[in-house]
N, C-alpha and C. Protein backbone atom coordinates (compact mmCIF):
# COMPACT_ATOMS: atom_id res chain seq x y z
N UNK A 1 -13.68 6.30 -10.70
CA UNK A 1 -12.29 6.08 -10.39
C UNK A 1 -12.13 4.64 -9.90
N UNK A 2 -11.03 4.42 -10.20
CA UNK A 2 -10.87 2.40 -9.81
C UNK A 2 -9.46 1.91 -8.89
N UNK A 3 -9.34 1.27 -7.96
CA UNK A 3 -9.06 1.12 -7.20
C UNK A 3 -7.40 0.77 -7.59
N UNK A 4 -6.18 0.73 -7.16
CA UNK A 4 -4.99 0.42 -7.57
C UNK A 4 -4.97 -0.63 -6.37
N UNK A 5 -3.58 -1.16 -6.60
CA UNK A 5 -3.11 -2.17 -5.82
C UNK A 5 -3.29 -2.10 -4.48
N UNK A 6 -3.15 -1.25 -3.45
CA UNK A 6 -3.40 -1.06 -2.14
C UNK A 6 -4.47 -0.72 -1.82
N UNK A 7 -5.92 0.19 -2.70
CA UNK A 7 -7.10 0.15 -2.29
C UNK A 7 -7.82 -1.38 -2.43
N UNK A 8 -7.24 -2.48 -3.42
CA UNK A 8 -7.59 -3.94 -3.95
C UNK A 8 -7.54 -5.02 -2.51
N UNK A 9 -6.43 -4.27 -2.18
CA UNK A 9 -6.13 -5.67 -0.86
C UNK A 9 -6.73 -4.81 0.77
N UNK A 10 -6.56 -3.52 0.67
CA UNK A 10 -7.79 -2.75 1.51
C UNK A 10 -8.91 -3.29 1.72
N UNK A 11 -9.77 -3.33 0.45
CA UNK A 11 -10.98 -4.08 -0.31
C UNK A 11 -11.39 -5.48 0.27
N UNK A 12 -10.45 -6.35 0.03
CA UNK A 12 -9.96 -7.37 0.12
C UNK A 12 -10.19 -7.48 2.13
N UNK A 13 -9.36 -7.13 2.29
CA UNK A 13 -9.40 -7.52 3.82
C UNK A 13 -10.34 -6.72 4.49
N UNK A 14 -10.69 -5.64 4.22
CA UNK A 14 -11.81 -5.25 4.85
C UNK A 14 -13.27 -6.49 4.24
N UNK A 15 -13.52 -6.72 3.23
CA UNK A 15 -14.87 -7.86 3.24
C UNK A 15 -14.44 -9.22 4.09
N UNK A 16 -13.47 -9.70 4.25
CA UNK A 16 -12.99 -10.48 4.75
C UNK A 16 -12.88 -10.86 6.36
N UNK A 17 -12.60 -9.22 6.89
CA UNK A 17 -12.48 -9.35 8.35
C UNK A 17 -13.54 -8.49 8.91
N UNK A 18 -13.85 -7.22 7.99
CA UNK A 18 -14.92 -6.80 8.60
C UNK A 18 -16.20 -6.72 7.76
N UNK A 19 -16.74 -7.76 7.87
CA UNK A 19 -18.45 -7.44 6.87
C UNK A 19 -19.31 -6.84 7.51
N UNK A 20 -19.49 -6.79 8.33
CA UNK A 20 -20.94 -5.83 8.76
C UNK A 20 -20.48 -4.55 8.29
N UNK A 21 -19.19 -4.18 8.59
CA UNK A 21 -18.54 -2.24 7.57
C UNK A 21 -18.59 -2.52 6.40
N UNK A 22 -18.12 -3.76 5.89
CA UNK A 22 -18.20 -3.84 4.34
C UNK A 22 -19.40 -3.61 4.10
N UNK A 23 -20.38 -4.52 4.44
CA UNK A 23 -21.85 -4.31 4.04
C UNK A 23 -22.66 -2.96 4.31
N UNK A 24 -22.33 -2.84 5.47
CA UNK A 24 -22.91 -1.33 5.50
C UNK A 24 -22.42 -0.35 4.69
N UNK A 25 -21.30 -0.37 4.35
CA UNK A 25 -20.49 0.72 3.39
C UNK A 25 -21.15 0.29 2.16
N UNK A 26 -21.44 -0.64 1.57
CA UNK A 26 -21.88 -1.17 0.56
C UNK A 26 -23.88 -0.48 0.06
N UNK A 27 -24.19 -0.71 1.25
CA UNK A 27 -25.70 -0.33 1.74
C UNK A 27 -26.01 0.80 1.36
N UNK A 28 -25.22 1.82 2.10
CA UNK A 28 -24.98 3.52 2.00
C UNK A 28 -24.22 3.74 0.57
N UNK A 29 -23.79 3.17 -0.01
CA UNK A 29 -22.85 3.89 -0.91
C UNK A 29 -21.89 4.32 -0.84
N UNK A 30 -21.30 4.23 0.23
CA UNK A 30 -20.06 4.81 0.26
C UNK A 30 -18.84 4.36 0.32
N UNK A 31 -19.19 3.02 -0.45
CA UNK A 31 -17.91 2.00 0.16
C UNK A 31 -16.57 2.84 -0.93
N UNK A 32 -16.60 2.69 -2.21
CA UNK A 32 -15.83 3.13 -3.11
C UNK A 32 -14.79 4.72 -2.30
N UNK A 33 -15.57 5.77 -1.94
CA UNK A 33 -15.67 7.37 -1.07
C UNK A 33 -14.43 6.46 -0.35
N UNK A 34 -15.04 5.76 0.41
CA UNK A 34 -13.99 4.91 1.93
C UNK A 34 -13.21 4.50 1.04
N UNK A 35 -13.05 3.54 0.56
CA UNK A 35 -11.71 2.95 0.43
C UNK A 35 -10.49 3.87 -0.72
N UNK A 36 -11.66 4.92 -1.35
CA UNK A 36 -10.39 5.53 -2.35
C UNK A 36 -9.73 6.88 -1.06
N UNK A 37 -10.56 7.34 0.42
CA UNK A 37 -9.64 8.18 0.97
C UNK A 37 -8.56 7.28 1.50
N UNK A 38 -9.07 6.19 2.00
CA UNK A 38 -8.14 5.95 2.98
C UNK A 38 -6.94 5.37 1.41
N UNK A 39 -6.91 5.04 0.54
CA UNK A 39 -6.28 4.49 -0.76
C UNK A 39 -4.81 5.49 -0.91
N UNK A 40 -5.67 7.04 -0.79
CA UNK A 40 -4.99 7.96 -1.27
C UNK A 40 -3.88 8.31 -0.20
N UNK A 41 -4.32 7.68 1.20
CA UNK A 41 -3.07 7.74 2.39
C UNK A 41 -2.17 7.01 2.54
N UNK A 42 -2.68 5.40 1.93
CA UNK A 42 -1.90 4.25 1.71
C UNK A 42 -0.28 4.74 0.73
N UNK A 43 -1.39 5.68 -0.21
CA UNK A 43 -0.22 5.83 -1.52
C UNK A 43 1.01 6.93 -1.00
N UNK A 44 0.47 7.65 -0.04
CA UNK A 44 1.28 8.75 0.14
C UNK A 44 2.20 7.94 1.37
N UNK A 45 1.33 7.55 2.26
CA UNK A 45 2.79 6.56 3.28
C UNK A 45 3.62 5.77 2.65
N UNK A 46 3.36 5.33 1.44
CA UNK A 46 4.34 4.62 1.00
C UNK A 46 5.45 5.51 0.29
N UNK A 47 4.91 6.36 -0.26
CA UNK A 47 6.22 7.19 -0.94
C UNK A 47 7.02 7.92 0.79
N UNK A 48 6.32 8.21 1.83
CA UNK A 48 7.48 8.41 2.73
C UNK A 48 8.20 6.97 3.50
N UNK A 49 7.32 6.24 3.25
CA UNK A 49 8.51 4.73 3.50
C UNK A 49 9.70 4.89 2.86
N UNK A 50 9.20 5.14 1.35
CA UNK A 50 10.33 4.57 0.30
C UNK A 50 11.34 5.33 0.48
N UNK A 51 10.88 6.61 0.76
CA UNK A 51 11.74 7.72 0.76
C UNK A 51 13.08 7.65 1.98
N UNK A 52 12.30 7.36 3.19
CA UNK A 52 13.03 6.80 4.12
C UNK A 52 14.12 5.36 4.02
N UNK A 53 13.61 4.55 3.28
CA UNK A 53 14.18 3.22 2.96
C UNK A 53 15.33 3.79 2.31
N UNK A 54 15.49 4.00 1.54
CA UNK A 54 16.50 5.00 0.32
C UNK A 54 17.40 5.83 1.19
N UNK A 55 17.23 6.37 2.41
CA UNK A 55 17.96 7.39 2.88
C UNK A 55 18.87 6.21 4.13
N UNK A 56 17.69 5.22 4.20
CA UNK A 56 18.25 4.24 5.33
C UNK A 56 19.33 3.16 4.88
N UNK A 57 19.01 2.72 3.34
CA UNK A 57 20.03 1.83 2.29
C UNK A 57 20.31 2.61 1.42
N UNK A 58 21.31 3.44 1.21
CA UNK A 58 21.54 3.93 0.03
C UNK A 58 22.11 3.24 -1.35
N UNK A 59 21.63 3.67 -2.80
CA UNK A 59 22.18 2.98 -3.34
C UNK A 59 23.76 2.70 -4.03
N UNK A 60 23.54 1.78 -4.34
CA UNK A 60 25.18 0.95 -4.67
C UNK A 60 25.55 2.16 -5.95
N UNK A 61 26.79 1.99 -6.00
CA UNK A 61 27.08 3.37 -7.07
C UNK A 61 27.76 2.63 -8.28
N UNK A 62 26.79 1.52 -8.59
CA UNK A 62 27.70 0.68 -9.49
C UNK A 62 26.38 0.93 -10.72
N UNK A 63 27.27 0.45 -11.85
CA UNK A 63 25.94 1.04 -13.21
C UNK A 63 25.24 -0.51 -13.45
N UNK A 64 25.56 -1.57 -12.85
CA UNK A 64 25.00 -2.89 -13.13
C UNK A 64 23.72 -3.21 -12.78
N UNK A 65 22.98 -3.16 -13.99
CA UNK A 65 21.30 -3.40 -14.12
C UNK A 65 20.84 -4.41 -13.19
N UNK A 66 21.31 -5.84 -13.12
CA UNK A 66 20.74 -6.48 -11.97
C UNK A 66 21.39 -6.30 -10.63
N UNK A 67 22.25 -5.20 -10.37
CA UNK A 67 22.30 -4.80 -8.77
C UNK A 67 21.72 -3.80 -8.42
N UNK A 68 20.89 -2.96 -9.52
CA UNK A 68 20.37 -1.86 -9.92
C UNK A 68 19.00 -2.45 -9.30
N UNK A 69 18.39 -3.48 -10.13
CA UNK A 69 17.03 -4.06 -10.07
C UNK A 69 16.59 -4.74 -8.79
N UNK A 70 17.84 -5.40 -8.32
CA UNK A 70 17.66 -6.25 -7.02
C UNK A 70 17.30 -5.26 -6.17
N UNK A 71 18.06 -4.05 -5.94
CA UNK A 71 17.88 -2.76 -4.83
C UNK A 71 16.23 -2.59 -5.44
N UNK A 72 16.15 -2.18 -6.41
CA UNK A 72 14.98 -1.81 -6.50
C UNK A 72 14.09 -2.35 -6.16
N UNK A 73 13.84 -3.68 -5.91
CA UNK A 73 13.45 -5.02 -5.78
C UNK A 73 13.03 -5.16 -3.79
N UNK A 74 14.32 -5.05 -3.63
CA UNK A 74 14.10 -4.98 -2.41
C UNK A 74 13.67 -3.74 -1.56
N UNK A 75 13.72 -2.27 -2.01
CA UNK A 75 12.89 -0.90 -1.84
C UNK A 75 11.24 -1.50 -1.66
N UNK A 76 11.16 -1.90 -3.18
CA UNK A 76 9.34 -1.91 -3.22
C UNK A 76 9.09 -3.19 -2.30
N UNK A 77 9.38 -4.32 -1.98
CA UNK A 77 9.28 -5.51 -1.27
C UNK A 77 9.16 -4.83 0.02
N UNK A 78 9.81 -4.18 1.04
CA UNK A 78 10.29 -3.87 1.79
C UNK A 78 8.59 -2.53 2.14
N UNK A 79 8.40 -1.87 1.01
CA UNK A 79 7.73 -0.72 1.26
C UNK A 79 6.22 -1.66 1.01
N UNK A 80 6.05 -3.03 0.38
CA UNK A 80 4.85 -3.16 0.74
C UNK A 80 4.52 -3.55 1.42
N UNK A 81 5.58 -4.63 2.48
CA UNK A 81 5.06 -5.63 3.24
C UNK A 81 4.64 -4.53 4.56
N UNK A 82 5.29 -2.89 4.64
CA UNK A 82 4.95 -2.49 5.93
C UNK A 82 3.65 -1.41 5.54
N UNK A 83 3.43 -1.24 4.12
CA UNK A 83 1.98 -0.61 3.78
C UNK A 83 0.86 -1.79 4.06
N UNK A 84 1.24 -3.13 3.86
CA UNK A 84 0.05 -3.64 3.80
C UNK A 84 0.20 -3.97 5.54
N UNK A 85 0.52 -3.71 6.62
CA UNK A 85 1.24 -3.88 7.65
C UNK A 85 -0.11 -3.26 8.21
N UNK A 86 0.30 -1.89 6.88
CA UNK A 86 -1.03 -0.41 8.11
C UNK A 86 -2.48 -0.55 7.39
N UNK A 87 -2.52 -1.73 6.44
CA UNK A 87 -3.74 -1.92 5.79
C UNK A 87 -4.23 -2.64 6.95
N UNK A 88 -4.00 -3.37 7.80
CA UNK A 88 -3.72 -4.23 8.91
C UNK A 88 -4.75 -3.33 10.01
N UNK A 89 -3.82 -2.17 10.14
CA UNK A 89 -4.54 -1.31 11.12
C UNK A 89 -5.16 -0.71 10.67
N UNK A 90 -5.27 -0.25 9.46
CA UNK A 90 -6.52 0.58 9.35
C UNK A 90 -8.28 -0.42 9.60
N UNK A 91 -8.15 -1.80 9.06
CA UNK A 91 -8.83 -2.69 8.92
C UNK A 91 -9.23 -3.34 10.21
């Protein structure tokens, strides 16, 4: 199984800030195990961000594709900067 966007920068900042866990996770084998559970929590907090974001901005009730896209735009912007927030704390 291979890592998506939030297990990548997980990845990422864990070798970065913590190497002796990186390396040891690396050592044991279990680095991939680690980063795809905690991956699979990343993915699910974000769908209750989004979910929340959406209930907190609702959308515009207009049929126009780029006011359509911008919202959308600003949903996912909004839902990564506070996932990668808890990549932060998990790390």
């Amino acid at each position: 199984m291979s890592l998506r966007k939030y297990g990548v920068i997980l990845k990422k900042c864990l070798k970065e800030n913590k190497p002796m866990l990186y390396s040891r996770l690396i050592i044991e084998g279990e680095l991939m195990d680690w980063l795809l559970v905690r991956e699979i929590y990343l993915y699910e907090f974000a769908e209750i961000v989004r979910e929340e974001l959406k209930t907190a901005y609702p959308e515009l009730k207009t049929g126009e594709f780029l006011v359509m896209a911008r919202y959308v735009n600003f949903i996912e912007s909004c839902v990564d900067e506070i996932v990668i927030g808890e990549i932060w704390e998990i790390v």
